[in-house]
N, C-alpha and C. Protein backbone atom coordinates (compact mmCIF):
# COMPACT_ATOMS: atom_id res chain seq x y z
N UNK A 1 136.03 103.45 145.67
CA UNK A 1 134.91 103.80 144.82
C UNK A 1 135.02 105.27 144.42
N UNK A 2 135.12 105.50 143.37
CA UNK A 2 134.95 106.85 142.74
C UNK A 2 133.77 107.23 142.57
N UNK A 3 133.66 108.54 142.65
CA UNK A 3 132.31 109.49 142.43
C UNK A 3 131.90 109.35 140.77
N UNK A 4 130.62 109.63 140.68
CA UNK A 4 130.39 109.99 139.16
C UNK A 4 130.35 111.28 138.44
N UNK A 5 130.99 111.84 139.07
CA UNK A 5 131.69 113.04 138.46
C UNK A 5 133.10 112.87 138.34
N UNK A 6 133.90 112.03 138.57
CA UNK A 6 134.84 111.11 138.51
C UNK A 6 134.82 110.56 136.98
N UNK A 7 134.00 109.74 137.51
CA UNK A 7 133.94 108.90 136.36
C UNK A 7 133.76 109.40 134.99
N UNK A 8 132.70 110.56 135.28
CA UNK A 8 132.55 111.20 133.83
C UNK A 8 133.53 111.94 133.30
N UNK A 9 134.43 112.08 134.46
CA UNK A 9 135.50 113.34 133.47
C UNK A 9 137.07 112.10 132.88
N UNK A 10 136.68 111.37 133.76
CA UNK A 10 137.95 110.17 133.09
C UNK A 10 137.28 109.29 131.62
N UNK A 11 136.14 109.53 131.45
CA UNK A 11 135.35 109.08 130.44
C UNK A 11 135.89 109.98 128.99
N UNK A 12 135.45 111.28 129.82
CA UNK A 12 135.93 112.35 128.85
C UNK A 12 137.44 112.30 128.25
N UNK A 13 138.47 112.04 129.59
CA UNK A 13 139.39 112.06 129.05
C UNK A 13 140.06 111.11 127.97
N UNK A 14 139.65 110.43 128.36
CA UNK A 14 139.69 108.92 127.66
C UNK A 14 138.84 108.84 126.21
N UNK A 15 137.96 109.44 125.64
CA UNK A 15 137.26 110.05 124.68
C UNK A 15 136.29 108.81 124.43
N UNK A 16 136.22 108.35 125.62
CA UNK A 16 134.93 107.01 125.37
C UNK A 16 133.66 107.21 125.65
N UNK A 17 133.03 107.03 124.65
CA UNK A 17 131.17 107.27 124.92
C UNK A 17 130.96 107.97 124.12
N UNK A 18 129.71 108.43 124.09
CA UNK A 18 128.70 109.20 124.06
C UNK A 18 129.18 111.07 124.55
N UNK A 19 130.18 111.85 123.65
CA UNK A 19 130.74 112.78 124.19
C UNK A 19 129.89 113.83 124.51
N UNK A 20 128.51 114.17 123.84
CA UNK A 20 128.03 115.37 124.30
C UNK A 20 126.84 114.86 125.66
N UNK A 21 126.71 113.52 125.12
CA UNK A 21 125.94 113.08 126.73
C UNK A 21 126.58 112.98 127.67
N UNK A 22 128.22 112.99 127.52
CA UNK A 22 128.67 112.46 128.72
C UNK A 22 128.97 114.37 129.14
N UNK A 23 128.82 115.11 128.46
CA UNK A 23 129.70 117.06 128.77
C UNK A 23 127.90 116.86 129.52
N UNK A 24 127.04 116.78 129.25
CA UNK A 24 125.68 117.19 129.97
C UNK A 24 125.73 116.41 131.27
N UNK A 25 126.17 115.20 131.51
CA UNK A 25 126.00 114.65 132.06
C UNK A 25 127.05 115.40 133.66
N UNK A 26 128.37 115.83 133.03
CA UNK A 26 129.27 116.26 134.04
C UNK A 26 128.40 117.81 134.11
N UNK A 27 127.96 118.58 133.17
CA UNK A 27 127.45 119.72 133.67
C UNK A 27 125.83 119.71 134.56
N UNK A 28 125.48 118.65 134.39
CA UNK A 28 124.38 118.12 135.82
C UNK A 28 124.99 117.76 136.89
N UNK A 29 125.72 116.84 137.10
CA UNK A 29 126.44 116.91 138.60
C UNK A 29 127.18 117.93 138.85
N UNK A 30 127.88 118.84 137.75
CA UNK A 30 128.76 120.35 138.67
C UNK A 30 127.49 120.93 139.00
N UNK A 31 126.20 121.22 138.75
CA UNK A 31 125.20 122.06 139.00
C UNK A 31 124.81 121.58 140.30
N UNK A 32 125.17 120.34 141.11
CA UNK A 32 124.45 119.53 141.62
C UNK A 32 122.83 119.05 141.78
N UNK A 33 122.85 118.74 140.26
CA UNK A 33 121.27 118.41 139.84
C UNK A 33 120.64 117.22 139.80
N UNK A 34 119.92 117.05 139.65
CA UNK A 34 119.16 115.60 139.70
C UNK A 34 119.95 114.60 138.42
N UNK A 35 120.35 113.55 138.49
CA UNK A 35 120.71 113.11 137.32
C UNK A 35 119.31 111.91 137.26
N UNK A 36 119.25 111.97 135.80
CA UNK A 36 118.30 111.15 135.16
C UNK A 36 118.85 109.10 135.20
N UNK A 37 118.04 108.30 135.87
CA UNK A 37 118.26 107.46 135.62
C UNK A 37 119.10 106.82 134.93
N UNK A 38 118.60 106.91 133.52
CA UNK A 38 119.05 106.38 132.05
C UNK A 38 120.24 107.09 132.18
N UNK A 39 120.77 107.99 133.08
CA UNK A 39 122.03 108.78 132.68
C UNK A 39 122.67 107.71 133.78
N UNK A 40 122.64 108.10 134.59
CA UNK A 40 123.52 107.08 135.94
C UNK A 40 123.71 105.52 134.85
N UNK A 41 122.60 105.19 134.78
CA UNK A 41 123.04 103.65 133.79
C UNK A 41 123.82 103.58 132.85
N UNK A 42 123.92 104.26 132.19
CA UNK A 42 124.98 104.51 130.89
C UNK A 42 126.17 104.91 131.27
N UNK A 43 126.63 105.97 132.15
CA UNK A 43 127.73 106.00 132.95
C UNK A 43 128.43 104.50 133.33
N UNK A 44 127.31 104.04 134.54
CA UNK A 44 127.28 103.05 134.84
C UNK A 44 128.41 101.69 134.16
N UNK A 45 127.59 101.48 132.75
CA UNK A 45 127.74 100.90 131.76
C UNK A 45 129.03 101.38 131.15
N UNK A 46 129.57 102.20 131.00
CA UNK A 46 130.66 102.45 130.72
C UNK A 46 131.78 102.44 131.46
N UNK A 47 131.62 102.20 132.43
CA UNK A 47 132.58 102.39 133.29
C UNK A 47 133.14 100.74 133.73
N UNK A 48 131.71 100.04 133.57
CA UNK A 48 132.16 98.75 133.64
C UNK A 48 132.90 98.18 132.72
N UNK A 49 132.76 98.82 131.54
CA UNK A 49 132.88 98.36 130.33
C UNK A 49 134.92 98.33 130.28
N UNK A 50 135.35 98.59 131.13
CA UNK A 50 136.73 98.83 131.48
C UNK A 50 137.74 99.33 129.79
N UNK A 51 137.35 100.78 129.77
CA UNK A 51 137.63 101.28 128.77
C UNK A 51 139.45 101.82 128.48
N UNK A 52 139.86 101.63 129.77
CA UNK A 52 141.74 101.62 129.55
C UNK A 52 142.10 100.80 128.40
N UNK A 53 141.40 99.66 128.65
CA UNK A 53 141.57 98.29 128.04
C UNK A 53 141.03 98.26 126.20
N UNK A 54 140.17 99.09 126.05
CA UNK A 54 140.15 99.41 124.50
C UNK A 54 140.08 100.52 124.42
N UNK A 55 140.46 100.72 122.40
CA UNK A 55 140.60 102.10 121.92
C UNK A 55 139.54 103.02 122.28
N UNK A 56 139.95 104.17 121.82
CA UNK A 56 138.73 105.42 122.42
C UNK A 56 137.58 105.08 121.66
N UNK A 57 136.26 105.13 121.99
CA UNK A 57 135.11 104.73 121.39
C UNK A 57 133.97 106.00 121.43
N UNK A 58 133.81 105.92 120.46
CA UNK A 58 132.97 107.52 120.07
C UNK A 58 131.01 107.04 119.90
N UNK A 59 130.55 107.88 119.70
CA UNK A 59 129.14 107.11 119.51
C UNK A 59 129.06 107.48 117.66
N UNK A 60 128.23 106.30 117.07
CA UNK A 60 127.74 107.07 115.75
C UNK A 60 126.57 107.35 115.48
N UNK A 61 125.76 107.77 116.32
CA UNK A 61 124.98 108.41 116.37
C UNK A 61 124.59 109.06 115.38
N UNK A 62 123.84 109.15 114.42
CA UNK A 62 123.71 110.33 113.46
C UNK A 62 124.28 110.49 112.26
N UNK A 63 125.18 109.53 112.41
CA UNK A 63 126.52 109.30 110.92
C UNK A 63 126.04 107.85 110.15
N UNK A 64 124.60 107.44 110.40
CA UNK A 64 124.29 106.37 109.69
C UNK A 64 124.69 106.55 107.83
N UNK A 65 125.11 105.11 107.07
CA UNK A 65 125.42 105.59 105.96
C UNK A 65 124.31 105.55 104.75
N UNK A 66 124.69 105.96 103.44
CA UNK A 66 123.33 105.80 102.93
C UNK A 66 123.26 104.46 102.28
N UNK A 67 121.82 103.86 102.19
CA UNK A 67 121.65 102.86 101.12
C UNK A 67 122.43 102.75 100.18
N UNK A 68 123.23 101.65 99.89
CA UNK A 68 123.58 101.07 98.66
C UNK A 68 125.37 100.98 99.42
N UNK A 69 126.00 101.47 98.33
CA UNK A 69 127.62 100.96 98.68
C UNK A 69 128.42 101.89 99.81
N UNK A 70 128.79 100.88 100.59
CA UNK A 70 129.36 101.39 101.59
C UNK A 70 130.52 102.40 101.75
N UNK A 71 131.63 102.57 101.16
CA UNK A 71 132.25 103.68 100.41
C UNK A 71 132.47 103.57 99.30
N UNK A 72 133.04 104.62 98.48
CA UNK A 72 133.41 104.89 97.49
C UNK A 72 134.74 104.02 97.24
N UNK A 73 135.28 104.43 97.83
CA UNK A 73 136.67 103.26 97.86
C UNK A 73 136.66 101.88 97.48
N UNK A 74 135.46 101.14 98.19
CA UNK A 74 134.97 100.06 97.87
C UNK A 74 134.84 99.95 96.07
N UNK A 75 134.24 100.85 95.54
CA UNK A 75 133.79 100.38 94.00
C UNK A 75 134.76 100.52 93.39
N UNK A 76 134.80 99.51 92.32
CA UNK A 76 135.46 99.43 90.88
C UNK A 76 135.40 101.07 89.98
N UNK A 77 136.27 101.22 88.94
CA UNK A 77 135.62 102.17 88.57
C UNK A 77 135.26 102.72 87.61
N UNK A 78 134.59 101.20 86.98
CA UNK A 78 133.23 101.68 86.33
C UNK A 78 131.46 101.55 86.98
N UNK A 79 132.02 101.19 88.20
CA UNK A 79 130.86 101.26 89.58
C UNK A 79 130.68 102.87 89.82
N UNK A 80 131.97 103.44 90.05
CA UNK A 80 131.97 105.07 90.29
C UNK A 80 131.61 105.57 89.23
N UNK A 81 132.08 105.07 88.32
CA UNK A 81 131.22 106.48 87.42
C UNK A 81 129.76 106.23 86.84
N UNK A 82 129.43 104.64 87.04
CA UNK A 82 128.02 104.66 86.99
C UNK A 82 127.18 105.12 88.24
N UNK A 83 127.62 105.26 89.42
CA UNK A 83 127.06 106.21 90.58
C UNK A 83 127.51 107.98 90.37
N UNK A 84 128.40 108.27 89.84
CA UNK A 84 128.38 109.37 89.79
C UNK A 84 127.46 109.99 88.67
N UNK A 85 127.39 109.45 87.56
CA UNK A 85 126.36 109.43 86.67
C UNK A 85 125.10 109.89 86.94
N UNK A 86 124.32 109.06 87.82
CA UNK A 86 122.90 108.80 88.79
C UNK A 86 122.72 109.80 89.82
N UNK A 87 124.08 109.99 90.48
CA UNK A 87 123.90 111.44 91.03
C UNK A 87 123.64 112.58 90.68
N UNK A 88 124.58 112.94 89.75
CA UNK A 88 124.10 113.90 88.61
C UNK A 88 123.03 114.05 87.81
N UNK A 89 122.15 113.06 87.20
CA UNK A 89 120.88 113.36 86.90
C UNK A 89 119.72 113.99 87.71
N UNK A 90 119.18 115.10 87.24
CA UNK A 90 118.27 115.38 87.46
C UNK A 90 117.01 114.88 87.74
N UNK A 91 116.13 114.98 89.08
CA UNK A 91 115.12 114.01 89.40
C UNK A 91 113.86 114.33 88.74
């Protein structure tokens, strides 16, 4: 059985999770601090999740995309220049 300060830094290395929860998470156990529930579980959860076994997994957190077409790449292009059009107008 490995420690979870273990675990979090092979997490790290491995670039799986949740990266700035998992740097808080190792700088609460080097402090030797209380770790938060919801933190032990998610560790937890990742660790079960036997991450050797798939690619590095990042969180997207925050990088939601916007309404309508999913990239640019995707459209035709007279799709692009009728979105670039719409962008450019003034609201």
């Amino acid at each position: 059985m490995t420690s979870l300060l273990d675990d979090v830094k092979r997490m790290l290395e491995l670039g799986y999770g949740d990266i700035p929860r998992l740097k808080h998470i190792k700088e609460t156990l080097e402090k030797n601090k209380m770790l938060y529930v919801s933190d032990r579980k998610y560790l937890h959860k990742l660790t079960q999740d036997q991450p050797e076994k798939h690619q590095a997994k990042t969180s997207t957190y925050g990088s939601e995309k916007p309404v309508g077409y999913s990239t640019d790449t995707d459209l035709g292009l007279e799709d692009l220049k009728e979105k670039i059009s719409v962008d450019e107008e003034p609201s």
